[in-house]
C-alpha atoms as a PDB file:
ATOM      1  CA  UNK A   1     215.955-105.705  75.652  1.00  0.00           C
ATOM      2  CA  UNK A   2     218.684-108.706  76.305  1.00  0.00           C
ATOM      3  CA  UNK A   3     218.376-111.605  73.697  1.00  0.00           C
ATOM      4  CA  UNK A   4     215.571-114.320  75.495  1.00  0.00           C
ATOM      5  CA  UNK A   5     213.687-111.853  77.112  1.00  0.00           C
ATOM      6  CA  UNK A   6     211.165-110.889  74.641  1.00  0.00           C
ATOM      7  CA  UNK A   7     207.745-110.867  75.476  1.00  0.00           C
ATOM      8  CA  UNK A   8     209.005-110.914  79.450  1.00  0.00           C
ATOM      9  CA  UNK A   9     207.522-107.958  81.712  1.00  0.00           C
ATOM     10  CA  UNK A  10     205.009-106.897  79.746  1.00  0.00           C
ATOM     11  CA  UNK A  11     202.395-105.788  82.157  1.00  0.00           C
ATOM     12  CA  UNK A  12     199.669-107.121  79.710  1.00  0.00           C
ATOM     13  CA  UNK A  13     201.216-110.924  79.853  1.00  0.00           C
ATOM     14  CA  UNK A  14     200.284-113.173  83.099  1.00  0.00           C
ATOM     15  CA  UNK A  15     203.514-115.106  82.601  1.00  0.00           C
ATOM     16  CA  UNK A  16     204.480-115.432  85.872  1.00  0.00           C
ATOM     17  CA  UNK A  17     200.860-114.772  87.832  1.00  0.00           C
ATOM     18  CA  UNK A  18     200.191-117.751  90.310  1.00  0.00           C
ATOM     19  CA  UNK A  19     196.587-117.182  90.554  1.00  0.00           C
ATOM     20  CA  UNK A  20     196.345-121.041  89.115  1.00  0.00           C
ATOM     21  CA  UNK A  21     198.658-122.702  90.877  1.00  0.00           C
ATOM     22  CA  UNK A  22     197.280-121.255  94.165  1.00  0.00           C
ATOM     23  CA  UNK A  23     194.023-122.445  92.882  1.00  0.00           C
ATOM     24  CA  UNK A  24     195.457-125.882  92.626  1.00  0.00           C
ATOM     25  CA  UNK A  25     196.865-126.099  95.774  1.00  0.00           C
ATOM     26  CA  UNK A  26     194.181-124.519  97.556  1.00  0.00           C
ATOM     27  CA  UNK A  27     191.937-127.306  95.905  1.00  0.00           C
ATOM     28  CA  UNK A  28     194.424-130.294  97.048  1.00  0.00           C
ATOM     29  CA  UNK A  29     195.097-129.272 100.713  1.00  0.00           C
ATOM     30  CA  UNK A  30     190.587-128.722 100.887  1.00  0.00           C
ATOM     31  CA  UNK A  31     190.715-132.349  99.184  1.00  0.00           C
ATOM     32  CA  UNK A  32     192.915-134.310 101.409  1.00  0.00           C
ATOM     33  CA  UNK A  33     195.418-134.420  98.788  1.00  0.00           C
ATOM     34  CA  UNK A  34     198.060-132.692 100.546  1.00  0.00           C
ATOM     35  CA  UNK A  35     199.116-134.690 103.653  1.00  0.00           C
ATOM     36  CA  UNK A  36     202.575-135.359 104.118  1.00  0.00           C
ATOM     37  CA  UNK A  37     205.094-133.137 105.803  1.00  0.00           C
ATOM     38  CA  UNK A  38     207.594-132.561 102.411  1.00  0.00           C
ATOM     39  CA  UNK A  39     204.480-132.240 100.463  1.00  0.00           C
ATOM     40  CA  UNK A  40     203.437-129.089 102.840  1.00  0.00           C
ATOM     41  CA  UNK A  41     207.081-127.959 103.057  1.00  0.00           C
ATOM     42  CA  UNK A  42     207.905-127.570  99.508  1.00  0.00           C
ATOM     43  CA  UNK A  43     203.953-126.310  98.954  1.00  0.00           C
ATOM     44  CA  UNK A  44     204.599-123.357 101.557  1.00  0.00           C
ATOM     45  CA  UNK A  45     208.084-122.458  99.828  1.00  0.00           C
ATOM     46  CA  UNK A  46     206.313-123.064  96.330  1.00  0.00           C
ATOM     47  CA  UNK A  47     203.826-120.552  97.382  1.00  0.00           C
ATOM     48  CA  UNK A  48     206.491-117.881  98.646  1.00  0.00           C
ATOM     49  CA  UNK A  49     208.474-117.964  95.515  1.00  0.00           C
ATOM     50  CA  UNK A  50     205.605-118.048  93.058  1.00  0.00           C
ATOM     51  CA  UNK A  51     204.352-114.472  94.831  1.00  0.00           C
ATOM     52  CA  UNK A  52     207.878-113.176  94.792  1.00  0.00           C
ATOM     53  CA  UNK A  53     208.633-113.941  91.153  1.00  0.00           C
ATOM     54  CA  UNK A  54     205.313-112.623  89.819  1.00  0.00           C
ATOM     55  CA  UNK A  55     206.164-109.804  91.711  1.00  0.00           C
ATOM     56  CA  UNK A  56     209.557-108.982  90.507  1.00  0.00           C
ATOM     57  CA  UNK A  57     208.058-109.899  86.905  1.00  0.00           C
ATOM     58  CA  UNK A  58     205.924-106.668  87.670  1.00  0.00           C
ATOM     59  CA  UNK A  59     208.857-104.627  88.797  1.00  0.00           C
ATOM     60  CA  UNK A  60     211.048-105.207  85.697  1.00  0.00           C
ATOM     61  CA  UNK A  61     207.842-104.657  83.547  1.00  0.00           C
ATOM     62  CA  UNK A  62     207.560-101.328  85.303  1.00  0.00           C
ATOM     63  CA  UNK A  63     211.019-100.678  83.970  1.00  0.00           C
ATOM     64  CA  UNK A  64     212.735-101.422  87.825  1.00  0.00           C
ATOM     65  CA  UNK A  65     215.679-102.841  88.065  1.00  0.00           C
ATOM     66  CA  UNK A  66     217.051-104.930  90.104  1.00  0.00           C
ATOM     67  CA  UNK A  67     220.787-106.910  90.493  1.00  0.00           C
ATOM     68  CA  UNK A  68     222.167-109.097  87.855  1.00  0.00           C
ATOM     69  CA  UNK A  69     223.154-108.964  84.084  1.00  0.00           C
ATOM     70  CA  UNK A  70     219.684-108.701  83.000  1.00  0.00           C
ATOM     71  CA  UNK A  71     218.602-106.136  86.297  1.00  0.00           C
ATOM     72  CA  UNK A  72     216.394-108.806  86.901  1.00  0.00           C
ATOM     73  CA  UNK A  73     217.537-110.387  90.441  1.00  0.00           C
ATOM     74  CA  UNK A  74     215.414-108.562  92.921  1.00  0.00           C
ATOM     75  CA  UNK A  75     215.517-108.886  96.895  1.00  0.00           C
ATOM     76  CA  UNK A  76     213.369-110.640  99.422  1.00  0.00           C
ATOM     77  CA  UNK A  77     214.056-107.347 101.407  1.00  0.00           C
ATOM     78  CA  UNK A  78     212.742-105.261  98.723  1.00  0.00           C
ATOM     79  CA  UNK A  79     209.398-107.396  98.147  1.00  0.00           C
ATOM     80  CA  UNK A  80     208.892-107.549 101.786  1.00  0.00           C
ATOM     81  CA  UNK A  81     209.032-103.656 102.253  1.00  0.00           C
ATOM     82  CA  UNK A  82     207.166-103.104  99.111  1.00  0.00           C
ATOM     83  CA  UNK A  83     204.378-105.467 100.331  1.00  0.00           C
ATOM     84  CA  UNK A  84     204.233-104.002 103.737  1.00  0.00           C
ATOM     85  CA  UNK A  85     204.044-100.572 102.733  1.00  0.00           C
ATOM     86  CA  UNK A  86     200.489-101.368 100.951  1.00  0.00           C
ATOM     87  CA  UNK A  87     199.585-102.929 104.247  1.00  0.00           C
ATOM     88  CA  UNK A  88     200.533-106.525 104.463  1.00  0.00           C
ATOM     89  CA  UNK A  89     202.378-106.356 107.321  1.00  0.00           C
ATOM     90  CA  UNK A  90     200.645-110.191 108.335  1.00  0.00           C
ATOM     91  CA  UNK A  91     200.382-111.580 105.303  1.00  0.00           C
ATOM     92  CA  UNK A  92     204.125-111.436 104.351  1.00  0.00           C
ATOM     93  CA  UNK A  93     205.317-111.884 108.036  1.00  0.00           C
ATOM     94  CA  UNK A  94     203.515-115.634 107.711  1.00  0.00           C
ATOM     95  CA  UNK A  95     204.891-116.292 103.982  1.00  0.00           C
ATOM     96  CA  UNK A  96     208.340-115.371 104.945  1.00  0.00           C
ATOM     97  CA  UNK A  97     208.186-117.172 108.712  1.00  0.00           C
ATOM     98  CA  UNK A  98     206.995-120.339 107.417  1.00  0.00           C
ATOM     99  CA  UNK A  99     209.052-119.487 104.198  1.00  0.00           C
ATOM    100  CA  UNK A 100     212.293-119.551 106.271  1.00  0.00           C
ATOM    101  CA  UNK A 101     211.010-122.767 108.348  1.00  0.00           C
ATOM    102  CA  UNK A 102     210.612-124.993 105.354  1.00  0.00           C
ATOM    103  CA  UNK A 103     213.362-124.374 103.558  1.00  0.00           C
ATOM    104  CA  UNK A 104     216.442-123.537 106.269  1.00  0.00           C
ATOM    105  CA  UNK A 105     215.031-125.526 109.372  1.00  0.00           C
ATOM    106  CA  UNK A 106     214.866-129.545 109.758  1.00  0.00           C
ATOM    107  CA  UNK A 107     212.872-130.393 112.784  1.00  0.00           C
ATOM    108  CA  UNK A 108     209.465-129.631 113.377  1.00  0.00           C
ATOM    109  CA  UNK A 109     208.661-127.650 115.449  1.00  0.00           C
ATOM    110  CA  UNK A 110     211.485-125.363 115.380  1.00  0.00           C
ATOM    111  CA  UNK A 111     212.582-122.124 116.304  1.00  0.00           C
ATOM    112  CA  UNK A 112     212.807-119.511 113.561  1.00  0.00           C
ATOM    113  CA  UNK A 113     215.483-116.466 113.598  1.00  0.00           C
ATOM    114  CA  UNK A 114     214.282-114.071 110.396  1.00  0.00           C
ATOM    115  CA  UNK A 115     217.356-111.977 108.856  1.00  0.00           C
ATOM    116  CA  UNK A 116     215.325-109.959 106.415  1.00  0.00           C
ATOM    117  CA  UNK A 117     214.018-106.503 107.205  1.00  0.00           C
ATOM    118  CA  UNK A 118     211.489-105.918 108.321  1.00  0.00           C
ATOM    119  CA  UNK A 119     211.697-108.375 110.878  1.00  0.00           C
ATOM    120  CA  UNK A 120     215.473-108.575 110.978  1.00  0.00           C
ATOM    121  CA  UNK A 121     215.870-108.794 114.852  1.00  0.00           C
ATOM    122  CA  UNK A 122     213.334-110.371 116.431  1.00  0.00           C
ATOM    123  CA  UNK A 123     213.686-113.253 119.099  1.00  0.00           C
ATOM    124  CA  UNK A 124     213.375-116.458 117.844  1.00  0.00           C
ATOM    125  CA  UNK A 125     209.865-117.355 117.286  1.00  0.00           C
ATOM    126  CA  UNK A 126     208.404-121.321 117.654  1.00  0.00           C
ATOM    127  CA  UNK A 127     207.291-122.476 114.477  1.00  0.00           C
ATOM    128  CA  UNK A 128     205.405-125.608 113.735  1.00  0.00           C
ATOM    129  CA  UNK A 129     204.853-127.011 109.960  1.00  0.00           C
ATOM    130  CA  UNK A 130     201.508-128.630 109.617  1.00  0.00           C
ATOM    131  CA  UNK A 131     198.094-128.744 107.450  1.00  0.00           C
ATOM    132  CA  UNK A 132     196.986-125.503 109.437  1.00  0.00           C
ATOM    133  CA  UNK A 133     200.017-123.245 108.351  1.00  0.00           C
ATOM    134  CA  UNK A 134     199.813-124.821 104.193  1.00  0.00           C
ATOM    135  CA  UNK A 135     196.209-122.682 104.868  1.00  0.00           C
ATOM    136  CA  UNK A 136     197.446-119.658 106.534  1.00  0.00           C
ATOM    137  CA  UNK A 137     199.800-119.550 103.832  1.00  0.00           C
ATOM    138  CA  UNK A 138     196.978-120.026 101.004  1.00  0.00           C
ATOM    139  CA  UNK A 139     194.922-117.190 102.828  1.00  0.00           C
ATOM    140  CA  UNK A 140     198.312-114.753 102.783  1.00  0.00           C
ATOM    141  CA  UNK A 141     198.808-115.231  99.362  1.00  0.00           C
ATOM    142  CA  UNK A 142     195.505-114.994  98.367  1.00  0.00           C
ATOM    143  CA  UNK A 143     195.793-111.149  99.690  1.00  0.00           C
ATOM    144  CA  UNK A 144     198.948-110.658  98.242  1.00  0.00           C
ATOM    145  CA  UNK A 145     198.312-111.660  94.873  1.00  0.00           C
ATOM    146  CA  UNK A 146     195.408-109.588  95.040  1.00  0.00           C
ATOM    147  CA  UNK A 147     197.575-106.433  95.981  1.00  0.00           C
ATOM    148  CA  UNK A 148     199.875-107.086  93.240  1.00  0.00           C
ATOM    149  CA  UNK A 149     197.856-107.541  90.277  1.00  0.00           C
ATOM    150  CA  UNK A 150     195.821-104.499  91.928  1.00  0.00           C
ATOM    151  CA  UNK A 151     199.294-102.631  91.699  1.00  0.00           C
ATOM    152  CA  UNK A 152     199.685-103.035  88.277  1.00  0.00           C
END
């Protein structure tokens, strides 16, 4: 194993798992906490990377592989497929859409172009960033947490 990576994907440790920070911000956005347009921005992309890290944690504890010195850089494309192929087609359509309009689009509403498979070719689809997509996004990774740790 590379130097600084003991005691990394080991399917036993929840190193990674964002079951408690999902907790958290399902608790603040149900509280009022969570009001303000950057807070729900960088909440939404918060929630898409947490998933996709714990997930490619799980990977490289399976012994996958992915790009990089380590073989631990893994793709959006690959989580995506992987995610959809256990049947959360939905779920990871609404992380990655709202995903892609928090972190790469400035106005609000705007229109989103995805240019990750699956949904690599689609028209552009109107996105607004509000308190009602933070919980769609809560609800979608509530399911796809569930799948992972389920996976593993």
């Amino acid at each position: 194993m590379p130097e600084g990576l003991e005691g990394t994907g080991n399917r036993d440790q929840a190193r990674l798992d964002p079951q408690e920070f999902l907790r958290i911000v399902e608790k603040a956005a149900k509280s009022g906490l969570i009001v303000d347009e950057v807070i729900i921005r960088r909440t939404i992309s918060a929630i898409y990377f947490a998933l996709f890290n714990y997930w490619a944690e799980k990977r490289y504890g399976e012994g996958v592989r992915g790009a990089g010195i380590y073989g631990d850089a893994f793709s959006y494309t690959d989580f995506h497929i992987d995610m959809v192929s256990k049947g959360l087609e939905k779920e990871m359509f609404i992380l990655y859409l709202y995903r892609v309009a928090v972190d790469h689009y400035t106005l609000n509403p705007t229109y989103v172009t995805l240019t990750s498979s699956p949904w690599k070719g689609l028209p552009p689809m109107k996105v607004s960033i509000d308190m009602e997509r933070l919980r769609e996004a809560i609800d979608a990774a509530k399911k796809v947490l569930a799948i992972i740790k389920k996976d593993t």
